[in-house]
N, C-alpha and C. Protein backbone atom coordinates (compact mmCIF):
# COMPACT_ATOMS: atom_id res chain seq x y z
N UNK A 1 0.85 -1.17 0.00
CA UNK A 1 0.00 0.00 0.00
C UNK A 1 0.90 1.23 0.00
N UNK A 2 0.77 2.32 -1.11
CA UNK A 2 1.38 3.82 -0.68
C UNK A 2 0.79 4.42 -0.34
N UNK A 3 0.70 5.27 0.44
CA UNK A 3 0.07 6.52 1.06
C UNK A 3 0.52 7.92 -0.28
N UNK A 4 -1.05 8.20 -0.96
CA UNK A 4 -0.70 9.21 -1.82
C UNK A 4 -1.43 10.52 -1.47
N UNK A 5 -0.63 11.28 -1.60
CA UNK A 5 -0.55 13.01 -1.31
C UNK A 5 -0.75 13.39 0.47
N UNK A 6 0.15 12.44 0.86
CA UNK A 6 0.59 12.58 2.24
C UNK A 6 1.17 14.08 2.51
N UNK A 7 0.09 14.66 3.37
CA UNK A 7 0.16 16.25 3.65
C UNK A 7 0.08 16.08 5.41
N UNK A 8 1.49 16.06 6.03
CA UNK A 8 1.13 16.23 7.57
C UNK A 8 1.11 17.73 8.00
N UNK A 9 1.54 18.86 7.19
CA UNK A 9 0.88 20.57 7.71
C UNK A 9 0.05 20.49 7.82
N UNK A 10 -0.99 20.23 6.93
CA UNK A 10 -2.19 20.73 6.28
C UNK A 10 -3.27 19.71 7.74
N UNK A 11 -2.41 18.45 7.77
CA UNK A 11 -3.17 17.44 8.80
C UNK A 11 -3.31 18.06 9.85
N UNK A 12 -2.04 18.55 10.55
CA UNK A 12 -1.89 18.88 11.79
C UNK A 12 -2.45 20.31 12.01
N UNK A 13 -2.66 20.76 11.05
CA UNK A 13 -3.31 22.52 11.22
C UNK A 13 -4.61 22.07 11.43
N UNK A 14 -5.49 21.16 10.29
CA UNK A 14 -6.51 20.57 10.35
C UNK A 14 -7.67 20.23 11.92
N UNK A 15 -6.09 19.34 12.66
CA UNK A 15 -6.63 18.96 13.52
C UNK A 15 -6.57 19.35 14.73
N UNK A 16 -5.31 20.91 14.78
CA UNK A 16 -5.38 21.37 15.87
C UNK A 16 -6.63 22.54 15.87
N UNK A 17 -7.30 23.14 14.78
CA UNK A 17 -8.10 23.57 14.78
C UNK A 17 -10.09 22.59 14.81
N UNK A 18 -9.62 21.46 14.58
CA UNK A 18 -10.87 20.84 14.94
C UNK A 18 -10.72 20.75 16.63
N UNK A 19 -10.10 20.64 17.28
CA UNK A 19 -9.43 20.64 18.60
C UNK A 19 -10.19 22.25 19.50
N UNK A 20 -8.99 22.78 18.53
CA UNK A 20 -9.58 24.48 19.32
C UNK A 20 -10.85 24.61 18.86
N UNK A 21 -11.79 24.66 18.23
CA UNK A 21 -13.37 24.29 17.47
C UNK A 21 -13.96 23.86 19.19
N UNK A 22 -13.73 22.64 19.22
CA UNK A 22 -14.06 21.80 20.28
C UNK A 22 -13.79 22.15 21.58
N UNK A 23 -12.72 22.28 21.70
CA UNK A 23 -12.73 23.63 23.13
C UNK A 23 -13.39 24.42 23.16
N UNK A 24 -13.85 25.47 22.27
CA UNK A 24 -14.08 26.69 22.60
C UNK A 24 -15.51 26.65 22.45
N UNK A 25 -16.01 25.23 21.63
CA UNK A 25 -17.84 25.35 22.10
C UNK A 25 -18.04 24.98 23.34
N UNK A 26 -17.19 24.06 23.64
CA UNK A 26 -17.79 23.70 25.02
C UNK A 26 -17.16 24.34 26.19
N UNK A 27 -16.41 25.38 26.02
CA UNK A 27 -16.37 26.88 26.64
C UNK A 27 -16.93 27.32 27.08
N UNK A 28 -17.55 27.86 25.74
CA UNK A 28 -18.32 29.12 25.16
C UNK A 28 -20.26 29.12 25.77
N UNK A 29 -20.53 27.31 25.09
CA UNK A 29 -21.59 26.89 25.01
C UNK A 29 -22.18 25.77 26.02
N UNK A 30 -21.26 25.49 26.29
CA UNK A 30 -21.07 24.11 27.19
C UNK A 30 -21.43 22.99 26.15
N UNK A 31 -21.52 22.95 25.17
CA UNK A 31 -21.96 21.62 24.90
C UNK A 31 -20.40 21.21 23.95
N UNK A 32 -20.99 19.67 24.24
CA UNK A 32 -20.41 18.76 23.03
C UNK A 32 -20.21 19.09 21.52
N UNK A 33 -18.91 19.23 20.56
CA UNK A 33 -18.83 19.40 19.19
C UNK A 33 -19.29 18.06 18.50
N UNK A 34 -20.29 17.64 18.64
CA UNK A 34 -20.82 16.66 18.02
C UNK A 34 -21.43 17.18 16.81
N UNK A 35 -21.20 16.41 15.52
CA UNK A 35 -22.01 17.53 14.27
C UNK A 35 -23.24 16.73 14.08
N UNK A 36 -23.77 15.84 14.39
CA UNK A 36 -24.68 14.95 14.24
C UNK A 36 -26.08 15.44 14.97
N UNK A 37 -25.51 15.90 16.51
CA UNK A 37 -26.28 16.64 17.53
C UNK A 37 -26.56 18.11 16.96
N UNK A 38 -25.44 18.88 16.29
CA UNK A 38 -26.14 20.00 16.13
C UNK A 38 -26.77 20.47 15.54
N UNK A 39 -26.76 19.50 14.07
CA UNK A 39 -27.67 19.43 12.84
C UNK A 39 -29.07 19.12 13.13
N UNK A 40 -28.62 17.95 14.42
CA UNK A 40 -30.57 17.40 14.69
C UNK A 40 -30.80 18.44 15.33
N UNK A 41 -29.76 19.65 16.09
CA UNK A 41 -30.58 20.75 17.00
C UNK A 41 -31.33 21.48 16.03
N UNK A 42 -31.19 21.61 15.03
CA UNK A 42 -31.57 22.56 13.75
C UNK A 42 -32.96 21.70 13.31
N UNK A 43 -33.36 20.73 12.89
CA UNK A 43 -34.33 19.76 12.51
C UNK A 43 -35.23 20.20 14.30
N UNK A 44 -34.97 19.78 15.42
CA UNK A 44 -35.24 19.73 16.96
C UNK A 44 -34.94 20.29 17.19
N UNK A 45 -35.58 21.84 17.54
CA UNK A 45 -34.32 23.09 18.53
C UNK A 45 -35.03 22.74 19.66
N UNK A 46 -34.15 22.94 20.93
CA UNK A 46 -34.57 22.87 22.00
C UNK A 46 -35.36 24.56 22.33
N UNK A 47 -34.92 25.46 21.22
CA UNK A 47 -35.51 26.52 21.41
C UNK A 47 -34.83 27.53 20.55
N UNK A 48 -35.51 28.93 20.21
CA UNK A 48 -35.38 29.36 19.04
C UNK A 48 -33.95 30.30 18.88
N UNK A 49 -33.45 30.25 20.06
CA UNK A 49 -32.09 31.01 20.52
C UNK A 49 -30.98 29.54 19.96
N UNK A 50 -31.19 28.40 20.19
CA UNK A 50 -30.47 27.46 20.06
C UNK A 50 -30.32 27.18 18.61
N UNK A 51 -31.29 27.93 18.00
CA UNK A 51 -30.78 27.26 16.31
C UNK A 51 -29.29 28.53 15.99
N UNK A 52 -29.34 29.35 16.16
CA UNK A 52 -28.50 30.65 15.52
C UNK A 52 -26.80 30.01 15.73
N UNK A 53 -26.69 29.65 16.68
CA UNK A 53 -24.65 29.11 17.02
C UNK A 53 -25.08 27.70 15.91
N UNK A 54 -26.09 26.99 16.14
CA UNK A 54 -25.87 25.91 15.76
C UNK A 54 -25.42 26.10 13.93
N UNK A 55 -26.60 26.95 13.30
CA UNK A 55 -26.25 27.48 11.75
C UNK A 55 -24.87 27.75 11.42
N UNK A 56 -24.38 28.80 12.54
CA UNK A 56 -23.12 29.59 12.20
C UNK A 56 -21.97 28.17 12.31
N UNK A 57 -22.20 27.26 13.27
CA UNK A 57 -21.09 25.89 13.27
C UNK A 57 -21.12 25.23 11.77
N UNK A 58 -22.50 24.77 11.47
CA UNK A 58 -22.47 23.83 10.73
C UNK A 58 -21.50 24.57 9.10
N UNK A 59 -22.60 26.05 9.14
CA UNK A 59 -21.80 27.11 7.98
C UNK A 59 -20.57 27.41 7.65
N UNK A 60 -19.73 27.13 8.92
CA UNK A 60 -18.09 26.82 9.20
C UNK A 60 -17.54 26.26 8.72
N UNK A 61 -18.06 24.87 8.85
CA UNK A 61 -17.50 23.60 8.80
C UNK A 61 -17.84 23.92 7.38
N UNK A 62 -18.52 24.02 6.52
CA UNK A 62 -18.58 24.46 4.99
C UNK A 62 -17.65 24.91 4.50
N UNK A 63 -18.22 26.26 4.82
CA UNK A 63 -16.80 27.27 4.34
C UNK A 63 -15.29 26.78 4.92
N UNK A 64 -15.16 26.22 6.02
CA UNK A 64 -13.79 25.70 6.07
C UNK A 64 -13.06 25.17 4.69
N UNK A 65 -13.94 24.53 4.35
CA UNK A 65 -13.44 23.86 2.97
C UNK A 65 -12.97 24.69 1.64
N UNK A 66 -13.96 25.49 1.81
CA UNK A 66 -13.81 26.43 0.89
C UNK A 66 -12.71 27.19 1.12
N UNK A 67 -12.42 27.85 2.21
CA UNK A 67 -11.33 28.53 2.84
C UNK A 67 -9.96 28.02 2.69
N UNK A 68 -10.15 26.45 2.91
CA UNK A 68 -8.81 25.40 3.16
C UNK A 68 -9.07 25.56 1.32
N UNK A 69 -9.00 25.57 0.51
CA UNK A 69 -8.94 25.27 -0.78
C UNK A 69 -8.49 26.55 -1.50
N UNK A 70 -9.56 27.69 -1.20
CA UNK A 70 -8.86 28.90 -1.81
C UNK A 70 -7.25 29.81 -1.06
N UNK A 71 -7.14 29.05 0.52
CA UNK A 71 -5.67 29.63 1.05
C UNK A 71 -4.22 28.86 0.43
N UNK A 72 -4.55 27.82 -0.63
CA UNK A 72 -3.46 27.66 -1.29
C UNK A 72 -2.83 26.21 -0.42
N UNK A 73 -3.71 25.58 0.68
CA UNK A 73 -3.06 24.76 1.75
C UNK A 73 -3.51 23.30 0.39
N UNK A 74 -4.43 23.28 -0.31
CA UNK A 74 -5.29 22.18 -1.40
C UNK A 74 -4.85 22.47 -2.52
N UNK A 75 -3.59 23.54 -2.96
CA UNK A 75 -2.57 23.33 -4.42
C UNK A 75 -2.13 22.07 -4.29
N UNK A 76 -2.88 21.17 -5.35
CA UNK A 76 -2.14 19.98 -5.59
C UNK A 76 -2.42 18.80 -5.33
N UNK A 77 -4.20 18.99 -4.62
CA UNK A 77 -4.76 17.74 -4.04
C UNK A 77 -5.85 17.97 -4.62
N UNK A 78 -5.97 16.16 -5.93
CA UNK A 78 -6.61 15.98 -6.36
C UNK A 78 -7.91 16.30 -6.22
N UNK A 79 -9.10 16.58 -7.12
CA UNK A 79 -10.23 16.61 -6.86
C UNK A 79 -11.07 15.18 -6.09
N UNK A 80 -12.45 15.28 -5.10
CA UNK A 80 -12.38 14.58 -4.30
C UNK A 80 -13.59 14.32 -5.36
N UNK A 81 -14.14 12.69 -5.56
CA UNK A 81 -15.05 12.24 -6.42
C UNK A 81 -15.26 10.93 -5.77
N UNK A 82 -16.66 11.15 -5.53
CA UNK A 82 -17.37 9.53 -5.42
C UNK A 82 -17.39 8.80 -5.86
N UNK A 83 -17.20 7.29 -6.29
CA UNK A 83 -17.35 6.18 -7.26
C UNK A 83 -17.95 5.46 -7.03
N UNK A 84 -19.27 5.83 -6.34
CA UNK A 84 -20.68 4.86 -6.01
C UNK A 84 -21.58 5.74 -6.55
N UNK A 85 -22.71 5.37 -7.11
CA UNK A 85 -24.09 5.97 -7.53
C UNK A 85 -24.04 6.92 -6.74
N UNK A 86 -25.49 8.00 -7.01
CA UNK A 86 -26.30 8.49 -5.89
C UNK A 86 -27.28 7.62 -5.27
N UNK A 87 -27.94 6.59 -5.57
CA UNK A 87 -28.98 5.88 -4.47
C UNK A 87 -27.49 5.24 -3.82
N UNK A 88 -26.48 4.88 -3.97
CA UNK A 88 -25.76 4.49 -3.21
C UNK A 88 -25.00 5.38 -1.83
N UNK A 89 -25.36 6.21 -2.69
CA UNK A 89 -24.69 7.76 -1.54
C UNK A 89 -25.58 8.04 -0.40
N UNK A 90 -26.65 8.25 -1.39
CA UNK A 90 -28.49 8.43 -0.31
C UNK A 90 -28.12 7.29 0.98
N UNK A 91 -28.27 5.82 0.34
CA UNK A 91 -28.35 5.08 1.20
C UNK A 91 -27.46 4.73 2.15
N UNK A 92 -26.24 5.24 1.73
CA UNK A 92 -25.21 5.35 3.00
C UNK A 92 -25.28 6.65 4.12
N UNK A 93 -25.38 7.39 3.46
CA UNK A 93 -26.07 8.43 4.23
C UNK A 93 -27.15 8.12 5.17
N UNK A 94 -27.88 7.46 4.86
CA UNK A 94 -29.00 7.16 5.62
C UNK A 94 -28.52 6.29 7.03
N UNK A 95 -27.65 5.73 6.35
CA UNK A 95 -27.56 4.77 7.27
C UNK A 95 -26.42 5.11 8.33
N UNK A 96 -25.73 5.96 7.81
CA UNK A 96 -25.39 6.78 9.16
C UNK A 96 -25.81 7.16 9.83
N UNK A 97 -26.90 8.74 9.55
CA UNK A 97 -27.71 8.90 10.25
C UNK A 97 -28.54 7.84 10.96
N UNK A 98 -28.81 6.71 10.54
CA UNK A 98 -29.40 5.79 11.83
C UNK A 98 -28.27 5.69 12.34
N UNK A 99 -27.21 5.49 12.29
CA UNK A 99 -25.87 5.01 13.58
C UNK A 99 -25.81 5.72 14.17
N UNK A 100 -26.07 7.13 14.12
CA UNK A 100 -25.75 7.99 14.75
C UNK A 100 -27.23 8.22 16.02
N UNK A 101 -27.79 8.23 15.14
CA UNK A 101 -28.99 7.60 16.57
C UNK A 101 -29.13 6.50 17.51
N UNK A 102 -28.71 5.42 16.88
CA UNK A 102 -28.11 4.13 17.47
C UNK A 102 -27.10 4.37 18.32
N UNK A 103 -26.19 5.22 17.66
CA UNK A 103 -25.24 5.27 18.97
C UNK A 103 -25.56 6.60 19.94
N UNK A 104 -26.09 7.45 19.58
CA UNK A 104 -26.48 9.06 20.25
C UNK A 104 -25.31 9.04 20.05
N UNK A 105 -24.72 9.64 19.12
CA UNK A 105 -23.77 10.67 18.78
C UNK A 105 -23.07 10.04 17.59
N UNK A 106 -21.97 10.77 17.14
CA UNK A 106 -21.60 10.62 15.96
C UNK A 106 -19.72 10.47 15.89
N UNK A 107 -19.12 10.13 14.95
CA UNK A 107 -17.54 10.09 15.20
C UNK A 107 -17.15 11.55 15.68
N UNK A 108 -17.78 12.88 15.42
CA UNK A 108 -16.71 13.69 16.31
C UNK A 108 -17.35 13.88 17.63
N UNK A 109 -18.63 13.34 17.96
CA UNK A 109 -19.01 13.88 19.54
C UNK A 109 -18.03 12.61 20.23
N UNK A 110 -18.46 11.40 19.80
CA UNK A 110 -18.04 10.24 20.80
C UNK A 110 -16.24 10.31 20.43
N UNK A 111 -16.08 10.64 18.92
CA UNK A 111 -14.57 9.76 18.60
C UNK A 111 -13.54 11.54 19.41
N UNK A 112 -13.99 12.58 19.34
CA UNK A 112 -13.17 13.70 19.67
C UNK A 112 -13.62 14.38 20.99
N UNK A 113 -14.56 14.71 21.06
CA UNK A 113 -15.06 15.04 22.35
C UNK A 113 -14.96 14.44 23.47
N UNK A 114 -15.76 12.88 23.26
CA UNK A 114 -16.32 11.86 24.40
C UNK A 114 -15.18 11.17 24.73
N UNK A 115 -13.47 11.01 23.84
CA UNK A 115 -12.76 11.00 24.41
C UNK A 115 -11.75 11.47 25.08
N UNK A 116 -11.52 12.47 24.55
CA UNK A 116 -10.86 13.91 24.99
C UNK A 116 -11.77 13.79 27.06
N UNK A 117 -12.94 13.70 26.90
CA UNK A 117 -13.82 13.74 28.27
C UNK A 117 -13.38 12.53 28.97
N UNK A 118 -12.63 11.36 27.89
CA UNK A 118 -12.71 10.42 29.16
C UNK A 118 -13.94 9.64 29.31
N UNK A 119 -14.61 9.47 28.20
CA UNK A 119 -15.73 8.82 28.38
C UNK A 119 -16.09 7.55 28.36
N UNK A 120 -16.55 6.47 29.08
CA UNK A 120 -16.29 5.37 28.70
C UNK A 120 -16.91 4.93 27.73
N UNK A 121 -18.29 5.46 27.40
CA UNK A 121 -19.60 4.95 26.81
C UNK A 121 -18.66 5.66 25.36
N UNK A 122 -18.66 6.86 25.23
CA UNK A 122 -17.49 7.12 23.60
C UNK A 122 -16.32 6.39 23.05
N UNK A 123 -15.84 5.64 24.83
CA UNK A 123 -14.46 4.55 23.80
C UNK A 123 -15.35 3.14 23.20
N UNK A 124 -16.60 3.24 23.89
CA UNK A 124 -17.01 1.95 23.21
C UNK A 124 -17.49 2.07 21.86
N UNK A 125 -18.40 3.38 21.54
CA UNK A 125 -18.96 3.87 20.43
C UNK A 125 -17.66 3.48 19.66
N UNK A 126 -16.92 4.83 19.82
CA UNK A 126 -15.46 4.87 18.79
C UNK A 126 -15.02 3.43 18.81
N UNK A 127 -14.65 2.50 19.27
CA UNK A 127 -14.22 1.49 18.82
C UNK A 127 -15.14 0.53 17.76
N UNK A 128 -16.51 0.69 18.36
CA UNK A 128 -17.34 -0.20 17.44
C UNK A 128 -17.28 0.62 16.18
N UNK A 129 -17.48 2.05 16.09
CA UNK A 129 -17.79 2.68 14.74
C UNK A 129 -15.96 2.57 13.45
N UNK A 130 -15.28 2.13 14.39
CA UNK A 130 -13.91 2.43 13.83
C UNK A 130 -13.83 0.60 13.57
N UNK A 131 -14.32 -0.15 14.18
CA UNK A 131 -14.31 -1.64 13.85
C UNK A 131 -14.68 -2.23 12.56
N UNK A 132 -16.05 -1.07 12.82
CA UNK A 132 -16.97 -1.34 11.69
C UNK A 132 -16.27 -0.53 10.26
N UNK A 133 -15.56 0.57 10.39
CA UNK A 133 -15.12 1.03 9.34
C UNK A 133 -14.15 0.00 9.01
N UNK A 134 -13.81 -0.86 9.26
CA UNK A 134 -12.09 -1.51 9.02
C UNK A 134 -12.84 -3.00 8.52
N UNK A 135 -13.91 -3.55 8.67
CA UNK A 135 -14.52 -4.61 8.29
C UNK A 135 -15.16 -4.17 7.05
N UNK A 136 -15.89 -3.20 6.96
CA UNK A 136 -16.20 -2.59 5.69
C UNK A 136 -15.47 -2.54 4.69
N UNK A 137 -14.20 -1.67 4.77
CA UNK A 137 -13.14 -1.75 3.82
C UNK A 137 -12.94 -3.01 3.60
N UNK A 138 -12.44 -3.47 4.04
CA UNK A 138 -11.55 -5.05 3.94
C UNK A 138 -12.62 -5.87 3.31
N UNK A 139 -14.10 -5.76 3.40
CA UNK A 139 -14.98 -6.69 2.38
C UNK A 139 -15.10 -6.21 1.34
N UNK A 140 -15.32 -4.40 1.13
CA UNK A 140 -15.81 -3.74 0.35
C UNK A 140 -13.90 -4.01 -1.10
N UNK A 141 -13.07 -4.01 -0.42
CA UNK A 141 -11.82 -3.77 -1.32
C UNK A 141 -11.57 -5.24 -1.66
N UNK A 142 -11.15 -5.91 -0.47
CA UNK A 142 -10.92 -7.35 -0.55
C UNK A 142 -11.44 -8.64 -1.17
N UNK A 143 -12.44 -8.44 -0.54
CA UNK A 143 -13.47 -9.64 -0.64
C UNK A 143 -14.46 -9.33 -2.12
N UNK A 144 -15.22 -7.95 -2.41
CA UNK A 144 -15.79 -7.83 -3.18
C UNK A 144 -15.34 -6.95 -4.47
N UNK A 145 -13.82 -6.95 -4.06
CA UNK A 145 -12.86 -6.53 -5.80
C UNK A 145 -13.03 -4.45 -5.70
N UNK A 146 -14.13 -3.84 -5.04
CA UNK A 146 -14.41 -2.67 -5.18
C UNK A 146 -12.39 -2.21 -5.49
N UNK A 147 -12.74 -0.93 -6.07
CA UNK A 147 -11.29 -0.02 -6.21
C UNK A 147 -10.61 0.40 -4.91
């Protein structure tokens, strides 16, 4: 296996700012950087003051991309392209969102937050959701030829 367009700046800027992100809501806000939770706060507000931080997070995490692409840090990294359908996309999608209800929370509340907290109930999540990613691959590449 090679590792192609191995970028550890771009990683480590990446992730010390998903980090400071995560500090500073649950600072700021007290809550968990879970993106799973704050999207359903938007669908479910607990109240009409609670949708406005939640918009401006999710709008972030958008434009981050956009931001990370036009500051020159994404000269040179390929365009990112799906190679499954859209009912295949839909339906994976979907089916996250049920995991993510299944588990109440999602890889950054349980896998960044809930362990950063020390949580026990998040090392179990994160391990099953990271188990399950590594059995997936390995049928999806291995076993069933996918690219």
């Amino acid at each position: 296996m090679t590792i192609i367009n191995f970028t550890p700046g771009p990683a480590l800027l990446g992730g010390a700012l998903i980090g400071l992100a995560a500090a500073f809501l649950l600072l700021a806000k007290g809550r968990v950087a879970g993106i799973s939770g704050i999207a359903g706060g938007i669908i479910y507000p607990e109240s009409k003051e609670d949708i406005g931080w939640r918009l401006v997070f999710l709008i972030g995490l958008v434009l981050g991309g956009f931001i990370y692409q036009a500051s020159g840090f994404g000269a040179g990294v390929e365009h990112i392209e799906a190679i499954v359908s859209t009912p295949m996309l839909i339906v994976g999608g979907l089916l996250v969102g049920i995991g993510t209800q299944i588990g109440t929370g999602c890889t950054s509340g349980h896998g960044i937050c809930g362990l950063a907290r020390r949580s026990p109930r998040s090392l179990v999540a994160t391990l099953c959701f990271m188990g399950s990613a590594i059995v997936t691959v390995y049928i999806s590449r291995h076993l069933m030829g996918a690219a």
